[in-house]
PDB file of N, CA and C in Angstrom:
ATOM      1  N   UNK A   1       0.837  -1.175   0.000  1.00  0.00           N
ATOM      2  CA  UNK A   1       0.000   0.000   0.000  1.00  0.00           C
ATOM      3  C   UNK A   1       0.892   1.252   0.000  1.00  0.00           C
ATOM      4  N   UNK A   2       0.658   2.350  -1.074  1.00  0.00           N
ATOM      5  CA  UNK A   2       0.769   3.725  -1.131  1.00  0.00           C
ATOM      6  C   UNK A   2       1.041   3.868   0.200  1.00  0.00           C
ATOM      7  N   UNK A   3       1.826   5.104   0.537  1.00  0.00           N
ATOM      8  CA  UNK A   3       1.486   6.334   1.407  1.00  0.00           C
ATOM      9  C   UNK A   3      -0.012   6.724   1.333  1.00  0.00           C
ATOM     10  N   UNK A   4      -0.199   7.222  -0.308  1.00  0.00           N
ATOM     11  CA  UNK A   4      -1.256   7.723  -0.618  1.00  0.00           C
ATOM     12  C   UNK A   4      -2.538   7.118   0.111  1.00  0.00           C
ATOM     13  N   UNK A   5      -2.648   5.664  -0.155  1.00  0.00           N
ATOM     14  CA  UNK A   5      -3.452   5.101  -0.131  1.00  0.00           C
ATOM     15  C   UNK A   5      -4.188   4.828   1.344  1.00  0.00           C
ATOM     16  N   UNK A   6      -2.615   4.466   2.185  1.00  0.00           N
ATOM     17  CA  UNK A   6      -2.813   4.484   4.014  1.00  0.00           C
ATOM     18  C   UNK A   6      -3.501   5.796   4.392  1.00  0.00           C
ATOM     19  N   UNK A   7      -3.191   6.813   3.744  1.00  0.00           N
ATOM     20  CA  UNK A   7      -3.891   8.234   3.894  1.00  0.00           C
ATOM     21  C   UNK A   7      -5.160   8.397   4.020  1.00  0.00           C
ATOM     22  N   UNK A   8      -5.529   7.893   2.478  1.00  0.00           N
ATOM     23  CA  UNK A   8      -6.306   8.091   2.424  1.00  0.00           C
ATOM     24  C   UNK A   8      -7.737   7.559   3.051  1.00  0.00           C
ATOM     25  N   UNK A   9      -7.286   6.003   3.549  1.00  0.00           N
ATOM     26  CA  UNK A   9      -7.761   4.997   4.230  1.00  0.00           C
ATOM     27  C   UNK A   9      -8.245   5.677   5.467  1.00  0.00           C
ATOM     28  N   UNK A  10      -7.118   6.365   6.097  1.00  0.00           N
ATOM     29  CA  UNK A  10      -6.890   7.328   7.870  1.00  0.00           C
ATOM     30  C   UNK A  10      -8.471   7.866   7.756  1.00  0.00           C
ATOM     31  N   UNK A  11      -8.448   8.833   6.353  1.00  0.00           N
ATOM     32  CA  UNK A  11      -9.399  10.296   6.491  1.00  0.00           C
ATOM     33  C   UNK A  11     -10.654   9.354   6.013  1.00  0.00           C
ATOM     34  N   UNK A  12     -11.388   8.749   5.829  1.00  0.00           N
ATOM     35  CA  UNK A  12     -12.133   8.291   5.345  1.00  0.00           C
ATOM     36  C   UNK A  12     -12.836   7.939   7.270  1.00  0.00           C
ATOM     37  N   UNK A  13     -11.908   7.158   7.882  1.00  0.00           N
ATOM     38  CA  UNK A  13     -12.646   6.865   9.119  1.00  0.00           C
ATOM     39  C   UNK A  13     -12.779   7.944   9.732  1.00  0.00           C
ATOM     40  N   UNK A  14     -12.298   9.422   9.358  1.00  0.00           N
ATOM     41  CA  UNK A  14     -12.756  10.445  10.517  1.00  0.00           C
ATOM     42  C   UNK A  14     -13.908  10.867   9.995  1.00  0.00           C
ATOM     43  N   UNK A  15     -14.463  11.371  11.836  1.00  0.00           N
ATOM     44  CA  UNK A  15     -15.989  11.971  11.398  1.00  0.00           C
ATOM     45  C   UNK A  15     -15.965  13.436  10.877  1.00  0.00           C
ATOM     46  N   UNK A  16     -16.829  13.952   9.932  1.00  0.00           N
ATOM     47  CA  UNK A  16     -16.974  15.102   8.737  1.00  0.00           C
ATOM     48  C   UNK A  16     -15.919  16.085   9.648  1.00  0.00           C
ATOM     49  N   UNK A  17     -16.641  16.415  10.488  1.00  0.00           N
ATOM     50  CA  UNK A  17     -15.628  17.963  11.220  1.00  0.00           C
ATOM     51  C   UNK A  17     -13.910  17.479  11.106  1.00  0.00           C
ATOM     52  N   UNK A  18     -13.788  16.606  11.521  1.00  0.00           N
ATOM     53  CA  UNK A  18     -11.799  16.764  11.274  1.00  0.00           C
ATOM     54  C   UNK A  18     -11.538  16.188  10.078  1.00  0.00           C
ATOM     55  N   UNK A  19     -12.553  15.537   8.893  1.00  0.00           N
ATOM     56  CA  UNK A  19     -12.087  15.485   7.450  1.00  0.00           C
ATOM     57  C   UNK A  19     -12.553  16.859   6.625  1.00  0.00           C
ATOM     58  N   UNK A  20     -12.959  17.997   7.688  1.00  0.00           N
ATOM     59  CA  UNK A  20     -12.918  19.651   7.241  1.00  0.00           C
ATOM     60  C   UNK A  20     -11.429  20.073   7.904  1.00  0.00           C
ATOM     61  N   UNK A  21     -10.856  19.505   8.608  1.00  0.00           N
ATOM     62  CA  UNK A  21      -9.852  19.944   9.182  1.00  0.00           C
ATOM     63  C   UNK A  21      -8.612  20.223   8.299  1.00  0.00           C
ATOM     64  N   UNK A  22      -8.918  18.332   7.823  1.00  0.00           N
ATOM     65  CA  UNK A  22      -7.705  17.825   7.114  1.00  0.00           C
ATOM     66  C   UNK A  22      -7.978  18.469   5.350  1.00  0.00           C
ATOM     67  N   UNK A  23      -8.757  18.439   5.165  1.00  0.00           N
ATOM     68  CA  UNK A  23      -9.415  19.638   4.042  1.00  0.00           C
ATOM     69  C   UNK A  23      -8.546  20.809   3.885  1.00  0.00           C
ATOM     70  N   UNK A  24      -8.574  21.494   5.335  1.00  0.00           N
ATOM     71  CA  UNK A  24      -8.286  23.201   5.179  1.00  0.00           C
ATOM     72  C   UNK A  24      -6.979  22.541   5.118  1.00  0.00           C
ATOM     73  N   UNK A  25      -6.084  21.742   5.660  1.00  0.00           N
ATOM     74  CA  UNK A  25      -4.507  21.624   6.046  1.00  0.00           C
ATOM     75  C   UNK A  25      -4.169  21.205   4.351  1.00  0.00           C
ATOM     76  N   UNK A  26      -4.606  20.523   3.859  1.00  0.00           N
ATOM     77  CA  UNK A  26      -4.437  20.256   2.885  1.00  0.00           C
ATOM     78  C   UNK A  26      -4.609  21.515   1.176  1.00  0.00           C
ATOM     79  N   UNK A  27      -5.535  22.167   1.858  1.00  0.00           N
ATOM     80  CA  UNK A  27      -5.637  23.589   0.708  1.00  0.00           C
ATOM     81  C   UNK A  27      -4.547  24.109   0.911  1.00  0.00           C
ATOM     82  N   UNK A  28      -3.947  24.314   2.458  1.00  0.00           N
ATOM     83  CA  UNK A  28      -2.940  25.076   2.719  1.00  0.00           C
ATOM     84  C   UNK A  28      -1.545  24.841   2.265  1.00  0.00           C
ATOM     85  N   UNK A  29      -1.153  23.041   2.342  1.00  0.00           N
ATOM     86  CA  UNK A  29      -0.088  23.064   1.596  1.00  0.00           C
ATOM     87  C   UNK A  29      -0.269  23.318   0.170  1.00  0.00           C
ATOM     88  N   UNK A  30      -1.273  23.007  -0.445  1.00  0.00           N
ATOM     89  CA  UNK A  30      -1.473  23.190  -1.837  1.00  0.00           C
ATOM     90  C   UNK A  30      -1.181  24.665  -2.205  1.00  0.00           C
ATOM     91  N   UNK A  31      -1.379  25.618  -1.681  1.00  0.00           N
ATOM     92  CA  UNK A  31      -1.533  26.986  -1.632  1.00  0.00           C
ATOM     93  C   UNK A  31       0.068  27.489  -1.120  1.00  0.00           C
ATOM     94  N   UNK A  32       0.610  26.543  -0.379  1.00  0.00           N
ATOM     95  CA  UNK A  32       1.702  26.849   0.004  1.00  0.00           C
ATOM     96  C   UNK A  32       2.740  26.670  -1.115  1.00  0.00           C
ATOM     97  N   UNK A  33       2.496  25.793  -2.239  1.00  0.00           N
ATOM     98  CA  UNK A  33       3.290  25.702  -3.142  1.00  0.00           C
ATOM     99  C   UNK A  33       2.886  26.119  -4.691  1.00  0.00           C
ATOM    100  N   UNK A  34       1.972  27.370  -4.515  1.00  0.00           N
ATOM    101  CA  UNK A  34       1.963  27.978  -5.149  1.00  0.00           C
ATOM    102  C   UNK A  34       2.343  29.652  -5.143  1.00  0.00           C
ATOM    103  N   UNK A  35       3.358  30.146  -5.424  1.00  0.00           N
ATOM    104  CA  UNK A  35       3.805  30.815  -4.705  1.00  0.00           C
ATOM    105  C   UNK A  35       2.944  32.407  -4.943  1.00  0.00           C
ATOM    106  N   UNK A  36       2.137  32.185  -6.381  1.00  0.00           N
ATOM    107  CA  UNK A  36       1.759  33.583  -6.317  1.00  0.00           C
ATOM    108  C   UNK A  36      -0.063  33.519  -5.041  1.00  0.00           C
ATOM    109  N   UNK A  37      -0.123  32.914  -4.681  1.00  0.00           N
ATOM    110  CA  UNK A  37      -1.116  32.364  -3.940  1.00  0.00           C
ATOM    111  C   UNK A  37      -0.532  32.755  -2.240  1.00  0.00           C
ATOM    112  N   UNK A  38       0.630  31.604  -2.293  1.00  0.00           N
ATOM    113  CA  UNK A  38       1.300  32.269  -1.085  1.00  0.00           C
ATOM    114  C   UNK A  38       1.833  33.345  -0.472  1.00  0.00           C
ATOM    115  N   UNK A  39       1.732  33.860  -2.048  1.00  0.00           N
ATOM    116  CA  UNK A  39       2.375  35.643  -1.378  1.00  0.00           C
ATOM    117  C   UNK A  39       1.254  36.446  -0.554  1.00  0.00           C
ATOM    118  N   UNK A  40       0.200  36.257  -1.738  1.00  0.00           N
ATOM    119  CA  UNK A  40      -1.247  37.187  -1.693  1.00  0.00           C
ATOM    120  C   UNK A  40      -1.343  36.225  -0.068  1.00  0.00           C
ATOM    121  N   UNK A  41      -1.309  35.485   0.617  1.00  0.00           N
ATOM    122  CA  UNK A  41      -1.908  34.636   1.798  1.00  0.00           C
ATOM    123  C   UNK A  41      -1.191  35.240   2.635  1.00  0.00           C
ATOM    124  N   UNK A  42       0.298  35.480   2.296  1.00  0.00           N
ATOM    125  CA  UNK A  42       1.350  35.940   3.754  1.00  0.00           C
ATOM    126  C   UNK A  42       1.041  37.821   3.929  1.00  0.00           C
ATOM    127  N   UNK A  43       0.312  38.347   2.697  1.00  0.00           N
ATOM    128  CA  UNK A  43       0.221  39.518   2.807  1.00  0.00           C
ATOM    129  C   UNK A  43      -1.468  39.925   3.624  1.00  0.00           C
ATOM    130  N   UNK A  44      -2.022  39.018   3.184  1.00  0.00           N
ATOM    131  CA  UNK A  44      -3.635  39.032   4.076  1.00  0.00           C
ATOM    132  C   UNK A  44      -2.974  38.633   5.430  1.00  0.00           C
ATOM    133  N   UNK A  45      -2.571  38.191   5.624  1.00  0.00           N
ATOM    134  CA  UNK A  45      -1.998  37.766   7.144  1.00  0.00           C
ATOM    135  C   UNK A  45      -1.323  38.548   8.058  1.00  0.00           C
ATOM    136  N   UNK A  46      -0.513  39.044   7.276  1.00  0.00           N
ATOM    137  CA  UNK A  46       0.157  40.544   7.453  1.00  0.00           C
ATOM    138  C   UNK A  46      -1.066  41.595   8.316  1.00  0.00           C
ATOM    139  N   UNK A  47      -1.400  41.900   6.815  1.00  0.00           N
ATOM    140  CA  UNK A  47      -2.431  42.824   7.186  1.00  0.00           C
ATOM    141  C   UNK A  47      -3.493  42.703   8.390  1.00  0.00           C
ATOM    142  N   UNK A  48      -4.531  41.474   8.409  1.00  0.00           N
ATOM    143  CA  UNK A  48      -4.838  41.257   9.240  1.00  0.00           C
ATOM    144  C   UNK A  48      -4.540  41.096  10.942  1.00  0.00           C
ATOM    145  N   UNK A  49      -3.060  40.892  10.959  1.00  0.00           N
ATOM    146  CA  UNK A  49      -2.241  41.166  12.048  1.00  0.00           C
ATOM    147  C   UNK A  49      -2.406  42.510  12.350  1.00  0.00           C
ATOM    148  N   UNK A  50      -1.943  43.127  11.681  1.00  0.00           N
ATOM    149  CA  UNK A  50      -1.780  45.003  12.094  1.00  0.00           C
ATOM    150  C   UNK A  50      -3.333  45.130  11.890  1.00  0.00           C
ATOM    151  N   UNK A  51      -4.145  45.118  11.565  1.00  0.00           N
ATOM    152  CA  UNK A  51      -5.868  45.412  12.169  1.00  0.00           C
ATOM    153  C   UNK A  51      -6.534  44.954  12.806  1.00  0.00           C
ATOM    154  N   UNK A  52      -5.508  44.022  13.617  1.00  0.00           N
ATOM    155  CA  UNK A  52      -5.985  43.494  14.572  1.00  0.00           C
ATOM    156  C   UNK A  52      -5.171  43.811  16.237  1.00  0.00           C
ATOM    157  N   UNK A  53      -4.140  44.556  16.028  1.00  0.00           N
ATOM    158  CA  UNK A  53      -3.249  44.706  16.780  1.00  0.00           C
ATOM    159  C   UNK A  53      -3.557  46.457  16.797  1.00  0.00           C
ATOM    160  N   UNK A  54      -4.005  46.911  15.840  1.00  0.00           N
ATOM    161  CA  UNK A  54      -4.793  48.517  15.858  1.00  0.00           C
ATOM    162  C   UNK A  54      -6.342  48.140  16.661  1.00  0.00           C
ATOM    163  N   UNK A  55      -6.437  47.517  16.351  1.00  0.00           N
ATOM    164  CA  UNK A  55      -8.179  47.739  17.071  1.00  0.00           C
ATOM    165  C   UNK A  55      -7.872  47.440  18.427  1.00  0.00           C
ATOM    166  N   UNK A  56      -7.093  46.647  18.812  1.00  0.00           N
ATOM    167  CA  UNK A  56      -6.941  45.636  20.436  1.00  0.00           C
ATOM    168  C   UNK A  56      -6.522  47.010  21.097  1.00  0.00           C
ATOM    169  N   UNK A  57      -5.633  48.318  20.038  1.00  0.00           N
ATOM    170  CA  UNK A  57      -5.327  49.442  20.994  1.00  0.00           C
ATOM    171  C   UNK A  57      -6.491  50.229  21.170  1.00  0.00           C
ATOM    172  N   UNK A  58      -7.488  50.513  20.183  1.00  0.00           N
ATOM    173  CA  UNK A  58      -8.590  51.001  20.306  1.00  0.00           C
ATOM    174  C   UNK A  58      -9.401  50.799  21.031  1.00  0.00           C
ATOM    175  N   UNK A  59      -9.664  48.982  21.740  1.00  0.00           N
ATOM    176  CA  UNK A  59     -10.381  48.608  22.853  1.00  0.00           C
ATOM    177  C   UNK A  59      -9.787  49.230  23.673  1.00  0.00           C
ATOM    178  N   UNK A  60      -8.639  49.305  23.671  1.00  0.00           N
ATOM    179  CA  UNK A  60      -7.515  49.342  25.499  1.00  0.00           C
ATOM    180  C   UNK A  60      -8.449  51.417  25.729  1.00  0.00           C
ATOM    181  N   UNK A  61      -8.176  51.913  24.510  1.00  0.00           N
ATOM    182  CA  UNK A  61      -8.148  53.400  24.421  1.00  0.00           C
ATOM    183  C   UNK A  61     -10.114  53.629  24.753  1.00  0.00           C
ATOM    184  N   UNK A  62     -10.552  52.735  24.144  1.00  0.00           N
ATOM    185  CA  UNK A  62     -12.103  53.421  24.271  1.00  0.00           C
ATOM    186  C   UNK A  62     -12.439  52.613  26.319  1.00  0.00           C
ATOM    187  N   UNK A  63     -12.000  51.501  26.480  1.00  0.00           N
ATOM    188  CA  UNK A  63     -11.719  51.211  27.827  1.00  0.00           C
ATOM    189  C   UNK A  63     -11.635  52.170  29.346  1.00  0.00           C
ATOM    190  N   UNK A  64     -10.276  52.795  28.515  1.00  0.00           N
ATOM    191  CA  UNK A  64      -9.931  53.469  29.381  1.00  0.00           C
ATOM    192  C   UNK A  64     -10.462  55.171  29.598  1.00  0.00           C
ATOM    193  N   UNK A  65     -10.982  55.795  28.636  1.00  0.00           N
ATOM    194  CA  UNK A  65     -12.240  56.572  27.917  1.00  0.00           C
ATOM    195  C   UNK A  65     -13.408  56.392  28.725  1.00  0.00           C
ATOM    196  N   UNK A  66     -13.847  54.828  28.713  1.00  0.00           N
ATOM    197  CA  UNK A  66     -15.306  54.955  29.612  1.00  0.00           C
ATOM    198  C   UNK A  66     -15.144  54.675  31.148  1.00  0.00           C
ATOM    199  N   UNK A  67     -13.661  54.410  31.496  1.00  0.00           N
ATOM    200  CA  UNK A  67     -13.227  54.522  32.866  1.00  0.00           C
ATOM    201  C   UNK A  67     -13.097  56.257  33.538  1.00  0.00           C
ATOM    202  N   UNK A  68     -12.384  56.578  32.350  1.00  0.00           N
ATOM    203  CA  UNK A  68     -12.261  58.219  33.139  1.00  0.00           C
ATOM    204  C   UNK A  68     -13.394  58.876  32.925  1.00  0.00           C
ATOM    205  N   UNK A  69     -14.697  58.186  32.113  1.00  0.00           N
ATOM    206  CA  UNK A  69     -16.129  59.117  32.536  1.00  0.00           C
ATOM    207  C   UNK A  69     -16.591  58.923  33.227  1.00  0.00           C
ATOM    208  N   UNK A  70     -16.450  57.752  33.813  1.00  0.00           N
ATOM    209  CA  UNK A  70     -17.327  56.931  34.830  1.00  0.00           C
ATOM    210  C   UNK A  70     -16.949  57.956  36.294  1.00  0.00           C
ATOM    211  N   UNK A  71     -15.430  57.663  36.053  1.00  0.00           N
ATOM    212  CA  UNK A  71     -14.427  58.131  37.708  1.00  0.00           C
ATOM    213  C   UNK A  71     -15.101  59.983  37.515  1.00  0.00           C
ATOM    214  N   UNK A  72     -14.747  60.690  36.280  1.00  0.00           N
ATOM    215  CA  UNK A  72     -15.802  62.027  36.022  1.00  0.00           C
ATOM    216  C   UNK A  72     -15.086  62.983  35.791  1.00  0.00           C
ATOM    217  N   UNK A  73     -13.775  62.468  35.487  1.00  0.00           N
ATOM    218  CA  UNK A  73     -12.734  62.826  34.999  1.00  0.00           C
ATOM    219  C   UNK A  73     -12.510  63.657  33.995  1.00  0.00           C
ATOM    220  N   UNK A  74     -13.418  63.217  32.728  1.00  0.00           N
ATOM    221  CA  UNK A  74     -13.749  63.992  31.893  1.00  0.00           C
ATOM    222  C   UNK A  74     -15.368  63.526  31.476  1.00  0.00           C
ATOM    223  N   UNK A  75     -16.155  64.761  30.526  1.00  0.00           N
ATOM    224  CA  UNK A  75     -17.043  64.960  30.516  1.00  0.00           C
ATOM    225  C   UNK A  75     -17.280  64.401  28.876  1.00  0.00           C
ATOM    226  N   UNK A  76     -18.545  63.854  28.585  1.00  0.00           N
ATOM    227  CA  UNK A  76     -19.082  63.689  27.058  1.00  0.00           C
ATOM    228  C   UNK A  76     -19.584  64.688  26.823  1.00  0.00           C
TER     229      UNK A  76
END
């Protein structure tokens, strides 16, 4: 028996949710060896990092905003 074949044997006995798992892992290497695919993927990733690392300051900032109205600190 294949590699292929023992493989494929594995994913067949899992139940639907982790043969969606092995699905996404599998787009990903596929995607991983395509490189104009992988670029556009490492640059959404990118991005998504820094708008996500801008907003987490925006929670901290609107946070601390409805703390110093509360305390009366400053006024709306």
């Amino acid at each position: 028996m294949t590699v292929y074949d023992v493989t494929m044997a594995k994913i067949r006995q899992l139940p639907e949710s982790l043969a969606q798992e092995v699905s996404d892992f599998v787009e990903f290497l596929l995607m991983r060896r395509d490189s104009t695919r992988w670029q556009l993927w490492t640059q959404f990733a990118e991005a998504l990092e820094m708008a996500e690392l801008d907003f987490s300051d925006y929670l901290l900032n609107l946070e601390d905003y409805e703390n110093r109205l509360a305390r009366g600190e400053i006024q709306w």
